[in-house]
N, C-alpha and C. Protein backbone atom coordinates (compact mmCIF):
# COMPACT_ATOMS: atom_id res chain seq x y z
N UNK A 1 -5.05 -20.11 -3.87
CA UNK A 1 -4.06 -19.05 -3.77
C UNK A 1 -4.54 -18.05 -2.73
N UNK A 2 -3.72 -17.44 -1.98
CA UNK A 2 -4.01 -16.48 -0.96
C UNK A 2 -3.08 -15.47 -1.01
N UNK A 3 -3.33 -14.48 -0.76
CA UNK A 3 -2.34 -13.14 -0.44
C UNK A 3 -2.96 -12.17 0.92
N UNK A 4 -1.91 -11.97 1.98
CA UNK A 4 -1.86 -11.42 3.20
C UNK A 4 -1.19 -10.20 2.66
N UNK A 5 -2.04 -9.08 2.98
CA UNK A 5 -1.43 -7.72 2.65
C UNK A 5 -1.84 -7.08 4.14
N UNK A 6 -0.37 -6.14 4.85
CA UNK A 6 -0.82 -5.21 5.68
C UNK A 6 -0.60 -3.95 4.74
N UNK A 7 -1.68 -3.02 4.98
CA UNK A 7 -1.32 -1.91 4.70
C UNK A 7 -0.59 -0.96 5.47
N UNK A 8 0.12 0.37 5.36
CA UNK A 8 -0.09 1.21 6.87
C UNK A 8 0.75 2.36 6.45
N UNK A 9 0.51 3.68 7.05
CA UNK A 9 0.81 4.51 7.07
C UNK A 9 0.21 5.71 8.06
N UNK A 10 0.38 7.21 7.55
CA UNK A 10 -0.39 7.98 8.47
C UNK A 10 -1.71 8.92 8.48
N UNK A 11 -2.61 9.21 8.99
CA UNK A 11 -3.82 9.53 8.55
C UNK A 11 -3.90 10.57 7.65
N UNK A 12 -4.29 10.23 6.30
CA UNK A 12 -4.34 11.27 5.63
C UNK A 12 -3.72 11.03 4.01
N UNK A 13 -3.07 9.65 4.37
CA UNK A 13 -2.23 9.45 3.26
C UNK A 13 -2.80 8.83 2.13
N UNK A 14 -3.81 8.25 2.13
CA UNK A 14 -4.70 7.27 1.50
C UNK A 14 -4.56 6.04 1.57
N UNK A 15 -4.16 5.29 2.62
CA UNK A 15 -4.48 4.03 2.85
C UNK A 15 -5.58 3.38 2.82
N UNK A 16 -6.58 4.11 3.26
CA UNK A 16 -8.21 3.37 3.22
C UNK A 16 -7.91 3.82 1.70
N UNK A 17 -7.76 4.24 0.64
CA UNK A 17 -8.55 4.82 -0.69
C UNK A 17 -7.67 3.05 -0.97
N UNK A 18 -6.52 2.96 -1.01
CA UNK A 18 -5.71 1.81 -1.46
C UNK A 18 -6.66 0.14 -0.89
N UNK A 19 -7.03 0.43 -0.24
CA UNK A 19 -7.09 -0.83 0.25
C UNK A 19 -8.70 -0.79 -0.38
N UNK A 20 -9.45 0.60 -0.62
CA UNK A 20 -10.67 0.41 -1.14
C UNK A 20 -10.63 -0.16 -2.59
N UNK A 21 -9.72 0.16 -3.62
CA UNK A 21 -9.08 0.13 -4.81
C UNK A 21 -8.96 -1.73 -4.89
N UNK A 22 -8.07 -2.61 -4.22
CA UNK A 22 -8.01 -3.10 -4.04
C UNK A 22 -9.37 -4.11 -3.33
N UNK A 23 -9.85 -3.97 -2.42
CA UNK A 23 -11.16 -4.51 -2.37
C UNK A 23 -11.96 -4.75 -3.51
N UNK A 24 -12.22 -3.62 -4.32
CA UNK A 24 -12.77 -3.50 -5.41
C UNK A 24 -12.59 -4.28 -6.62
N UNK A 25 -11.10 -4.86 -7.01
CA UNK A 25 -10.41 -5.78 -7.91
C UNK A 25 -11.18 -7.28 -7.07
N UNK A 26 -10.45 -6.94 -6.34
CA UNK A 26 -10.68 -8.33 -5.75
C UNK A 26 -12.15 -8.69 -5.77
N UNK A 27 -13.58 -8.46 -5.35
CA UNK A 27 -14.48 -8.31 -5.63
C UNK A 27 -15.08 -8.82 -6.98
N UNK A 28 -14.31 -7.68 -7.50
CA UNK A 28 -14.99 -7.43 -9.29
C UNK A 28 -14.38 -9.28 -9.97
N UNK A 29 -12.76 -9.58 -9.43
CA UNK A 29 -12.63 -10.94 -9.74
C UNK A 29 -12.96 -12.16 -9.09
N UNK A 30 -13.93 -12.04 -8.06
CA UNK A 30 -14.54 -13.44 -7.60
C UNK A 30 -13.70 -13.89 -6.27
N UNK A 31 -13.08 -13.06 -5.79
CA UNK A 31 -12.25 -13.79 -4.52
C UNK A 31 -12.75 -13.48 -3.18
N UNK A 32 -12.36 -14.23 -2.39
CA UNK A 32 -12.83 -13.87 -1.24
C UNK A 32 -11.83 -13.20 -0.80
N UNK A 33 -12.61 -11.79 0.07
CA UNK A 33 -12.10 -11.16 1.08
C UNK A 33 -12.22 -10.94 2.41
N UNK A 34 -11.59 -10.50 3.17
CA UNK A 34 -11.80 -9.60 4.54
C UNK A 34 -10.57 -8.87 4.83
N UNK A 35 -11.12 -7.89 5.86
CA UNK A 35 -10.27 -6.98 5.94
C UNK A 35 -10.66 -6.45 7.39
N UNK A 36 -9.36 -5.84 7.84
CA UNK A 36 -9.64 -5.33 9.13
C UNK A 36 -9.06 -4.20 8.95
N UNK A 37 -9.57 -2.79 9.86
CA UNK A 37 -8.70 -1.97 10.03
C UNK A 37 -8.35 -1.15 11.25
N UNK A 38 -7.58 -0.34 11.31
CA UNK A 38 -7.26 0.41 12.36
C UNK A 38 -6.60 2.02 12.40
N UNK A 39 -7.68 2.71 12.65
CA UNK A 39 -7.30 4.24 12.40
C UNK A 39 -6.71 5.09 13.48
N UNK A 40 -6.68 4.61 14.68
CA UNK A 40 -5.63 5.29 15.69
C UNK A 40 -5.95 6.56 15.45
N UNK A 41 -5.16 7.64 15.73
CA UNK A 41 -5.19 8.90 15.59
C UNK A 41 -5.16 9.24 14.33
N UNK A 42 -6.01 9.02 13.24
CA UNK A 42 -5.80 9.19 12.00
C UNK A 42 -6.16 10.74 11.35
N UNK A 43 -6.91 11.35 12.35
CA UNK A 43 -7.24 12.97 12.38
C UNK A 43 -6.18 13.84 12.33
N UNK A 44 -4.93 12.76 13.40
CA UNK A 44 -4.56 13.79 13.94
C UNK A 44 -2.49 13.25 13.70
N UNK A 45 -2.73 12.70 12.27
CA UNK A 45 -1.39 12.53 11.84
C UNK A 45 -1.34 11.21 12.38
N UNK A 46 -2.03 10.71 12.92
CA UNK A 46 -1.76 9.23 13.82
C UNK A 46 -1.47 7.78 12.91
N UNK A 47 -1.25 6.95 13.30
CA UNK A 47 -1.28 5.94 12.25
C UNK A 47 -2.30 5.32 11.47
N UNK A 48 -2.67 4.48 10.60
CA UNK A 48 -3.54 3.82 10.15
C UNK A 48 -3.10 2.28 9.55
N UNK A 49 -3.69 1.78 9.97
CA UNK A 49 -3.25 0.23 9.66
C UNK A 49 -4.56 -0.42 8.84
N UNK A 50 -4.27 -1.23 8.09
CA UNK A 50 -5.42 -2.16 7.70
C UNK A 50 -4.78 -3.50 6.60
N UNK A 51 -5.47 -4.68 7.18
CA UNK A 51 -5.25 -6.03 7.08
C UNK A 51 -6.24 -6.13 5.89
N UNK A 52 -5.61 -7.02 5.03
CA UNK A 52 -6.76 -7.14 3.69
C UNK A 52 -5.82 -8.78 3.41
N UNK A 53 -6.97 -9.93 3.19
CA UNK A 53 -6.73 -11.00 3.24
C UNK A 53 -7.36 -11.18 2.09
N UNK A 54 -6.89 -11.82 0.93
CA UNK A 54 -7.48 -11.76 -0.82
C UNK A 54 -6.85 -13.78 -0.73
N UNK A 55 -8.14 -14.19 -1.18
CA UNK A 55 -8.19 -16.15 -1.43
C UNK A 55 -8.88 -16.32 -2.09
N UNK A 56 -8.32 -17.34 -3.20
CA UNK A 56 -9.67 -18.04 -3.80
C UNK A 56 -10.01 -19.08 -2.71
N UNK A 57 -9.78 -19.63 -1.67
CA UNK A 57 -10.72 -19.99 -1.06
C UNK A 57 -11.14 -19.17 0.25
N UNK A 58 -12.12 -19.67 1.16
CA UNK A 58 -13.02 -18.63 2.26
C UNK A 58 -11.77 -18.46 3.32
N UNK A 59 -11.91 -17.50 3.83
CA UNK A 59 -11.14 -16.59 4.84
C UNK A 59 -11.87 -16.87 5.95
N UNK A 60 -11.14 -16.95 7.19
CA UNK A 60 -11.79 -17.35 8.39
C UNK A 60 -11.58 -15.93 9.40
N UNK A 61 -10.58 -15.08 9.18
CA UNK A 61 -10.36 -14.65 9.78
C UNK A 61 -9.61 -13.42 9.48
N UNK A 62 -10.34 -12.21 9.73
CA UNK A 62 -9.90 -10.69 9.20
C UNK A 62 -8.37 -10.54 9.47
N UNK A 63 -7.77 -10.69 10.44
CA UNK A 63 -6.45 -10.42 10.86
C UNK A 63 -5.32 -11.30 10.58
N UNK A 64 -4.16 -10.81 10.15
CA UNK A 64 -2.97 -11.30 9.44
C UNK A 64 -2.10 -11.86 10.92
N UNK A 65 -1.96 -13.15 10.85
CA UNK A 65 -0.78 -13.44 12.18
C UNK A 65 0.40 -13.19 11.98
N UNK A 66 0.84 -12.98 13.09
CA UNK A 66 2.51 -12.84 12.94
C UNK A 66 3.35 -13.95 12.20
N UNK A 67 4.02 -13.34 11.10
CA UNK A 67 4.78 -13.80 10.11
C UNK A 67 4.38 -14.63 8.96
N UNK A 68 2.78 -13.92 8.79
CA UNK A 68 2.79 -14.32 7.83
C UNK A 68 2.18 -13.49 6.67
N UNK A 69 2.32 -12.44 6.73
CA UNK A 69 1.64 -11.32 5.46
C UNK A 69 2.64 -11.43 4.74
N UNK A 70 2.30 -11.58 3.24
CA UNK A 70 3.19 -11.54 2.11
C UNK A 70 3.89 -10.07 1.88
N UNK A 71 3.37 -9.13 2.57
CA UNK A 71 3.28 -7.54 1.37
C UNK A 71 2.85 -7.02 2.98
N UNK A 72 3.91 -5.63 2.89
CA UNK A 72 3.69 -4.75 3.61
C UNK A 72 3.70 -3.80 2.84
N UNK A 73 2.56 -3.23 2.48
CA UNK A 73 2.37 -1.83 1.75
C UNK A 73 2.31 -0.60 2.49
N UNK A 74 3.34 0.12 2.79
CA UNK A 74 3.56 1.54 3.58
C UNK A 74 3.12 2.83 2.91
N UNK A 75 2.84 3.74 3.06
CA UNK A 75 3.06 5.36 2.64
C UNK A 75 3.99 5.98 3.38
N UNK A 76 4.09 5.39 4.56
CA UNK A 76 5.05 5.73 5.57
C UNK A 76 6.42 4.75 6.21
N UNK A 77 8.20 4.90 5.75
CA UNK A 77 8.95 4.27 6.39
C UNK A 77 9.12 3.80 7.66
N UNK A 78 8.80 4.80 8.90
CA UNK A 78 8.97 4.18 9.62
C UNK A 78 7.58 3.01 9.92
N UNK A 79 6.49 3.47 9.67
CA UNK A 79 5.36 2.54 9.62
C UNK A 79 5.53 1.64 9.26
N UNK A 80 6.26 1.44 7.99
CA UNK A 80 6.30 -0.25 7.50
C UNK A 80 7.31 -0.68 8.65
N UNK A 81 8.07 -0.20 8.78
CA UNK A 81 9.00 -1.03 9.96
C UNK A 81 8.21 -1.25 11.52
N UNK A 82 7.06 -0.63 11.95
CA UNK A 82 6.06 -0.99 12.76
C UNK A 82 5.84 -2.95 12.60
N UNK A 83 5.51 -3.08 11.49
CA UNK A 83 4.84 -3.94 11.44
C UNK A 83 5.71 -5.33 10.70
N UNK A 84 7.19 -5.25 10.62
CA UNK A 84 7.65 -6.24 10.08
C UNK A 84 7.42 -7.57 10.78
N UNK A 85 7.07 -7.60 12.42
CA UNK A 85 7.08 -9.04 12.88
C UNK A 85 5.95 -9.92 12.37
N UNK A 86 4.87 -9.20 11.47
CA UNK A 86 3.97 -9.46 10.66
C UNK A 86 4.31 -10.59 9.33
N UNK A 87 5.64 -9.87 8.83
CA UNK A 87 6.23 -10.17 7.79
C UNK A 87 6.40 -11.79 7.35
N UNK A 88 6.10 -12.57 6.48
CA UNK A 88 6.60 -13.87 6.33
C UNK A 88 8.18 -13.67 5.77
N UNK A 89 9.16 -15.13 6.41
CA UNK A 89 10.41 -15.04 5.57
C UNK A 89 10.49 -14.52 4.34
N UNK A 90 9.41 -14.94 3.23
CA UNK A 90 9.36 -14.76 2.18
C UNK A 90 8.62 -13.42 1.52
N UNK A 91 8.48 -12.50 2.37
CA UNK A 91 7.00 -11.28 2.38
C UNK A 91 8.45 -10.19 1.74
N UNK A 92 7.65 -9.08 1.04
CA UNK A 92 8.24 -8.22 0.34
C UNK A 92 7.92 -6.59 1.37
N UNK A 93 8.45 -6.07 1.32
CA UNK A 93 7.84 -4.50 2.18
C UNK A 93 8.05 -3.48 0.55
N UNK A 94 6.91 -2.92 0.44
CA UNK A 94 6.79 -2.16 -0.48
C UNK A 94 6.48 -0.27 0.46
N UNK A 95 7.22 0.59 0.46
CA UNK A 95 7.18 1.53 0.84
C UNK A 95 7.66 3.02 0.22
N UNK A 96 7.14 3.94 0.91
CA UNK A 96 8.05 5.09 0.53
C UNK A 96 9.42 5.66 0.99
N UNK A 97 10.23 6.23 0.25
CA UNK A 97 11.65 6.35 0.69
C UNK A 97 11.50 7.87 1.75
N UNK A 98 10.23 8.29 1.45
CA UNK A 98 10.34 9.74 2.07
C UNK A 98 9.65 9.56 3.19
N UNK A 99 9.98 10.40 4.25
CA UNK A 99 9.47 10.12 5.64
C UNK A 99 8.60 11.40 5.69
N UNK A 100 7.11 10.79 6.75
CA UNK A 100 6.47 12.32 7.36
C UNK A 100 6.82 12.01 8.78
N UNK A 101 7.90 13.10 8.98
CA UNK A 101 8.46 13.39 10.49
C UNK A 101 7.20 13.87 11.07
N UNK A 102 6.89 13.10 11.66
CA UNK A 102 5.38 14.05 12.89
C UNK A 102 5.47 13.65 13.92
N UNK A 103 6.84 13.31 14.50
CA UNK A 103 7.04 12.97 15.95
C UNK A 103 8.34 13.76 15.91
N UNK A 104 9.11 14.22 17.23
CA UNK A 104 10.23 14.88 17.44
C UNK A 104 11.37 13.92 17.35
N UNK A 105 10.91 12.91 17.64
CA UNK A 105 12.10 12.13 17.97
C UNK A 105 12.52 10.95 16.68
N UNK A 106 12.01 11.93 15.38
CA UNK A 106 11.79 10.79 14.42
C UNK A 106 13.38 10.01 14.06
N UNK A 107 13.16 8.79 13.75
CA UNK A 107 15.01 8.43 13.36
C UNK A 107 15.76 9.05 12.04
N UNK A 108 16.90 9.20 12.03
CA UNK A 108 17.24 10.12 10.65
C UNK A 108 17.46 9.05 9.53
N UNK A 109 17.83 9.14 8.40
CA UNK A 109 17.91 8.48 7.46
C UNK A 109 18.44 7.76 7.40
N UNK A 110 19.55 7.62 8.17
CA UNK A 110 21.07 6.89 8.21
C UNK A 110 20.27 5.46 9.24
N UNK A 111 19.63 6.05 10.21
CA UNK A 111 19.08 4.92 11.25
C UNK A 111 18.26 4.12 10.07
N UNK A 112 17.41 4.97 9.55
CA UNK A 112 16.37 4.29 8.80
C UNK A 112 16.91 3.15 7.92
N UNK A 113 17.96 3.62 7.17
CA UNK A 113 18.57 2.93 6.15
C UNK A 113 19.04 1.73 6.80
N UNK A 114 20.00 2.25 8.07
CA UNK A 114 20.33 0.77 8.57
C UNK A 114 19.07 -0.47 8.73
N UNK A 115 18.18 0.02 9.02
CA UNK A 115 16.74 -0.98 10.00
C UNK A 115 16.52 -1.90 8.41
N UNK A 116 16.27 -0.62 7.23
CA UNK A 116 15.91 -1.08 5.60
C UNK A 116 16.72 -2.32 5.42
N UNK A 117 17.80 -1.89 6.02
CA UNK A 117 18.87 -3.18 5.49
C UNK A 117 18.72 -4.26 5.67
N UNK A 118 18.02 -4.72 6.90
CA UNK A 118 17.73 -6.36 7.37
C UNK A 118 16.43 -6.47 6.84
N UNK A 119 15.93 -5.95 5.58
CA UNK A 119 14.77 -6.35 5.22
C UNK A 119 14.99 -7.28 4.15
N UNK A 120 14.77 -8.39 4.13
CA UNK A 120 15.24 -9.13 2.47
C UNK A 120 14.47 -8.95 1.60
N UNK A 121 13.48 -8.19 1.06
CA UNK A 121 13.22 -7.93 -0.16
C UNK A 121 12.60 -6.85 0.31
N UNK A 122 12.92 -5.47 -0.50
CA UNK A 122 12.51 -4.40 -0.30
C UNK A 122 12.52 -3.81 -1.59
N UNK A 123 11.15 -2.58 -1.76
CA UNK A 123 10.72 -1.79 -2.47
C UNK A 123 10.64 -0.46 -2.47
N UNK A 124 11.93 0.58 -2.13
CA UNK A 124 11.69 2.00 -1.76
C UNK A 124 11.63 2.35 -2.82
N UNK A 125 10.63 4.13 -2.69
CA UNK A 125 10.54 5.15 -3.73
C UNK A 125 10.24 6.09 -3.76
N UNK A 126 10.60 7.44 -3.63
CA UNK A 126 10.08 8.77 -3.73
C UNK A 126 9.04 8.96 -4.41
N UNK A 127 7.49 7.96 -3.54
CA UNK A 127 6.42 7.89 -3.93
C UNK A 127 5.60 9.56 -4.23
N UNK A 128 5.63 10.39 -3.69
CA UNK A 128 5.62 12.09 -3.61
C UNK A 128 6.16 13.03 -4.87
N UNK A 129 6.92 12.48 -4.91
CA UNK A 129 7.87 13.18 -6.10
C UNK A 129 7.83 12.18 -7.36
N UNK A 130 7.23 11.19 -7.31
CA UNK A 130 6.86 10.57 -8.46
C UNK A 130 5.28 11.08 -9.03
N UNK A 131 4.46 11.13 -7.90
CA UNK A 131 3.39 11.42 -8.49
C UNK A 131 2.73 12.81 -8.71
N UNK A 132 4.00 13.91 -8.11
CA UNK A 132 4.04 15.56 -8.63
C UNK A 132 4.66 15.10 -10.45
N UNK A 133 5.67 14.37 -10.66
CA UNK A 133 5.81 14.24 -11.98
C UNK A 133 4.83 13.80 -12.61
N UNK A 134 3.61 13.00 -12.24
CA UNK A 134 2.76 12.01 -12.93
C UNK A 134 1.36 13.61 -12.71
N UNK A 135 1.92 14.79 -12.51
CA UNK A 135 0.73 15.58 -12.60
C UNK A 135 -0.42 15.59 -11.72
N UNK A 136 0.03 14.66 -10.76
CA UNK A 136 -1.20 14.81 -9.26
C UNK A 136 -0.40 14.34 -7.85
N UNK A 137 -0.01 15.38 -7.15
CA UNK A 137 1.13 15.04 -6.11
C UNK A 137 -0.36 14.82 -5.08
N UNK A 138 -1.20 14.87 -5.13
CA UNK A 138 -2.21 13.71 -4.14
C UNK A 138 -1.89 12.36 -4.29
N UNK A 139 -1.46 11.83 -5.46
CA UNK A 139 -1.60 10.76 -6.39
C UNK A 139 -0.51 9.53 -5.99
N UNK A 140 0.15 9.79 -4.22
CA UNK A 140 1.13 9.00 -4.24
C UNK A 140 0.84 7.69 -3.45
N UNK A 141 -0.49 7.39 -3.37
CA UNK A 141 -1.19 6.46 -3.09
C UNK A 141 -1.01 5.28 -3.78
N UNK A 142 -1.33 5.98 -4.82
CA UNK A 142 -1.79 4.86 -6.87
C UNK A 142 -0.39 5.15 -7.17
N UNK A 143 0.49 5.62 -6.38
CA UNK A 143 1.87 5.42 -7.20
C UNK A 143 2.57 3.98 -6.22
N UNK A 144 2.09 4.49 -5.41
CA UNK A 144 2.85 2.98 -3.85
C UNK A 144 1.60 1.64 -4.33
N UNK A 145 0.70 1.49 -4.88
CA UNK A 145 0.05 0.59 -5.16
C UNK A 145 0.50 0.13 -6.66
N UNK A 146 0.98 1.07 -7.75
CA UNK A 146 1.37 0.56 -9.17
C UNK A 146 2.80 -0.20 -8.43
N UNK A 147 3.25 -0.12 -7.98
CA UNK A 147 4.70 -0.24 -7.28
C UNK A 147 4.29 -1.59 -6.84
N UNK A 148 3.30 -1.93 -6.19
CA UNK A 148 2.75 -3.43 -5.19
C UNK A 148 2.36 -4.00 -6.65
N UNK A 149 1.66 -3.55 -7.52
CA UNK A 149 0.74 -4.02 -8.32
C UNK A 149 1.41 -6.16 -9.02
N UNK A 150 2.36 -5.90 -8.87
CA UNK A 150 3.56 -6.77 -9.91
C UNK A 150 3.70 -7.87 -8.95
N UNK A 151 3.45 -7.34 -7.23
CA UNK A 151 4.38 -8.53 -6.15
C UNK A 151 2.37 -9.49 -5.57
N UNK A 152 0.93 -8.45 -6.44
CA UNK A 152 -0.07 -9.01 -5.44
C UNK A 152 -0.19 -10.73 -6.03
N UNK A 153 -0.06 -11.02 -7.39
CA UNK A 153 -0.24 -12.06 -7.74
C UNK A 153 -1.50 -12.33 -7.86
N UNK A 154 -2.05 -12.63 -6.77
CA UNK A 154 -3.96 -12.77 -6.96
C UNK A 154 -4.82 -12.13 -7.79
N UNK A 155 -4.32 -10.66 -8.15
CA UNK A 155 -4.74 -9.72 -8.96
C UNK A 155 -3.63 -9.11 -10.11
N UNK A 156 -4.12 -8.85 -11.18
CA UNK A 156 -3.24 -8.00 -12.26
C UNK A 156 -3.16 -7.07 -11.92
N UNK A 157 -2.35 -6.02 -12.81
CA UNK A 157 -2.17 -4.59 -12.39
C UNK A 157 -3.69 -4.51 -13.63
N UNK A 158 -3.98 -4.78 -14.78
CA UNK A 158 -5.33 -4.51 -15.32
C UNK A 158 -6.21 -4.53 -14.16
N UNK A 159 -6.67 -5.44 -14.04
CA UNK A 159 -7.63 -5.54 -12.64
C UNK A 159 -7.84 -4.31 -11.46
N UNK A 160 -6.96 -4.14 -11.28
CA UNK A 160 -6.40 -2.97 -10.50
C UNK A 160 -6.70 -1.47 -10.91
N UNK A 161 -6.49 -1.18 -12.29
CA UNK A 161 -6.76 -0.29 -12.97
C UNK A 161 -8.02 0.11 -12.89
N UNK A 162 -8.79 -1.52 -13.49
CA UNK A 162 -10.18 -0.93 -13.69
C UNK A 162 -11.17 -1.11 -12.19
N UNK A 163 -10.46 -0.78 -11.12
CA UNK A 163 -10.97 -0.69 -9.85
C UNK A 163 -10.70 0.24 -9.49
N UNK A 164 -9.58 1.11 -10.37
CA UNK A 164 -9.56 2.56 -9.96
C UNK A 164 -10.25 3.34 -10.93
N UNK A 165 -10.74 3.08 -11.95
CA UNK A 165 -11.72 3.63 -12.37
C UNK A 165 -12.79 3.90 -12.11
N UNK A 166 -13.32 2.79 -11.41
CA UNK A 166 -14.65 2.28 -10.58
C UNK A 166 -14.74 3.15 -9.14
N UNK A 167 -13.31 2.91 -8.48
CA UNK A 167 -13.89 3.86 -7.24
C UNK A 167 -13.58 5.27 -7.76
N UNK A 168 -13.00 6.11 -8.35
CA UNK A 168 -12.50 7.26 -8.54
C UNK A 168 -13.46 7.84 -9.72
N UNK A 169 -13.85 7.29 -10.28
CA UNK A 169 -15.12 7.78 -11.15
C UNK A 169 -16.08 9.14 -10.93
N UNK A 170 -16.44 8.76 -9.78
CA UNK A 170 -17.35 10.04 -8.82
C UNK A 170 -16.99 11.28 -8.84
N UNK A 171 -15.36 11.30 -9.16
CA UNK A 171 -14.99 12.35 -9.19
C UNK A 171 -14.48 13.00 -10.45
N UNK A 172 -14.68 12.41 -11.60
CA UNK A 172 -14.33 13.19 -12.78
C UNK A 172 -13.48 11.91 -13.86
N UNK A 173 -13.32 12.38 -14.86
CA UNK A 173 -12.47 11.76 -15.57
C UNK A 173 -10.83 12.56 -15.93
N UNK A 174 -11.42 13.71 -15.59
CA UNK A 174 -9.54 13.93 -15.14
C UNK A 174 -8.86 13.43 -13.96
N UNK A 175 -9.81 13.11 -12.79
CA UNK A 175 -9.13 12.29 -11.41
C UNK A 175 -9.17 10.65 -11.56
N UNK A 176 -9.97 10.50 -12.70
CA UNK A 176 -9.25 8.77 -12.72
C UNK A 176 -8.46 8.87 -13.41
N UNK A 177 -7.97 9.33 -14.65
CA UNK A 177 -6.52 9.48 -15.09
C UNK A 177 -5.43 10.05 -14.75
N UNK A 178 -5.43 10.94 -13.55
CA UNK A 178 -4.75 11.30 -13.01
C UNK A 178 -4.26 10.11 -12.35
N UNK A 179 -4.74 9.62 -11.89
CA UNK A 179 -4.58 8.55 -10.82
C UNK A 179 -4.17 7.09 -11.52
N UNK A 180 -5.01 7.03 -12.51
CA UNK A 180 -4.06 5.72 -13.81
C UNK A 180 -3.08 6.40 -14.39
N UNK A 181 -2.68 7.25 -14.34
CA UNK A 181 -1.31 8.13 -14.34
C UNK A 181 -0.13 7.71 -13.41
N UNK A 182 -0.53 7.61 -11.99
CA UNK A 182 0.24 7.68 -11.08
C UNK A 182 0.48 6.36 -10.40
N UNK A 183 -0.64 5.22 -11.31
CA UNK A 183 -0.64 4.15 -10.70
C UNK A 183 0.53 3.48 -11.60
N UNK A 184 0.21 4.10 -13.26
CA UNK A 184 1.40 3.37 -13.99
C UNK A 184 2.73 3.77 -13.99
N UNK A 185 3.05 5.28 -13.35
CA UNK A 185 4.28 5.10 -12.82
C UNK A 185 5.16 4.06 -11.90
N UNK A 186 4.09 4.46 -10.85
CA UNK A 186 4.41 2.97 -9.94
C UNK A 186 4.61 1.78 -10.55
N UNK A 187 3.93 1.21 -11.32
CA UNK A 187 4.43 0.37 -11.74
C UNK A 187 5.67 0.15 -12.56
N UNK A 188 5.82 1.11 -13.55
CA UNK A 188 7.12 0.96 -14.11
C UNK A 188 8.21 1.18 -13.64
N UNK A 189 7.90 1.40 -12.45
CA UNK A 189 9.57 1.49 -11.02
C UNK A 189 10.08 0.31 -10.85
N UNK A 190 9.58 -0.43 -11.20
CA UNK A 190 9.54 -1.94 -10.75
C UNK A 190 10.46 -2.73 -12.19
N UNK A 191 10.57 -2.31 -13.26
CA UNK A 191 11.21 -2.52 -13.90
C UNK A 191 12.09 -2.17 -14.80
């Protein structure tokens, strides 16, 4: 079994924390990984990309080819639409419905919605405003990952959990429940 995940969004959003979360499951259950990434202007609002390849058998190669990542995991709309030629026929885009305008010329909603439309399986959600309800509006990371948790297959959403315990630990036990807070919202969007 294999799963091609791009991640991507904009610096600052927690994409590396997601894909660390994830490393971590994967790991803790015996699979092989690699991963590539790419931080662009990530200081400075810029994008961030990163390729995470999860197999039970060996991986040859960090980077996802065109059309074939199962899962585009966004924090950012127009970002996931960056990267759909990535996409397999069969690949899901899991994203947020809310945009960070940090360009002038960003597209308005109506554009956006149209582009959403030729996506055949899509996952939007007022990832932001889910995880101010879940009591940690940092927390919309583990809310766009409870949201993926259902489509990774290779991994459970348990698995997942206790990899956010593991990396988020360091920082308290009110910030890993905050965050298994915001991860099980995400997930229950999904059904």
């Amino acid at each position: 079994m294999k799963k091609d995940i791009i991640l991507c969004g904009v610096g600052g959003q927690g994409i590396l924390s997601i894909a660390t979360v994830i490393g971590e499951a994967a790991t803790a259950a015996g699979l092989y990984l690699k991963q590539a990434e790419v931080h662009g202007m990530s200081q400075r609002g810029g994008d961030v990309e990163s390729d995470l390849r999860l197999s039970t058998e060996p991986v040859f190669s960090d980077l996802i080819p065109k059309g074939e990542a199962d899962l585009i995991i966004s924090m950012e709309p127009m970002e996931s639409l960056r990267y759909l030629q990535y996409l397999s026929p069969e690949g899901i885009v899991i994203t947020s419905s809310k945009p960070l305008v940090n360009i002038p010329d960003y597209p308005s909603e109506v554009t956006l919605s149209g582009l959403f439309s030729q996506v055949p399986q899509l996952c939007r959600l007022d990832i932001e405003e889910v995880a101010i309800k879940a009591g940690n509006p940092r927390g919309a990371n583990m809310v766009l990952l409870g949201m993926a948790a259902e489509h990774l297959n290779i991994l459970r959403p348990g698995q997942l959990r206790d990899a956010i315990r593991v990396i988020f630990s360091p920082k308290g036990d009110a910030v890993v429940e905050s965050n298994l807070k915001a991860f099980d919202l995400g997930l229950e969007s999904n059904k």
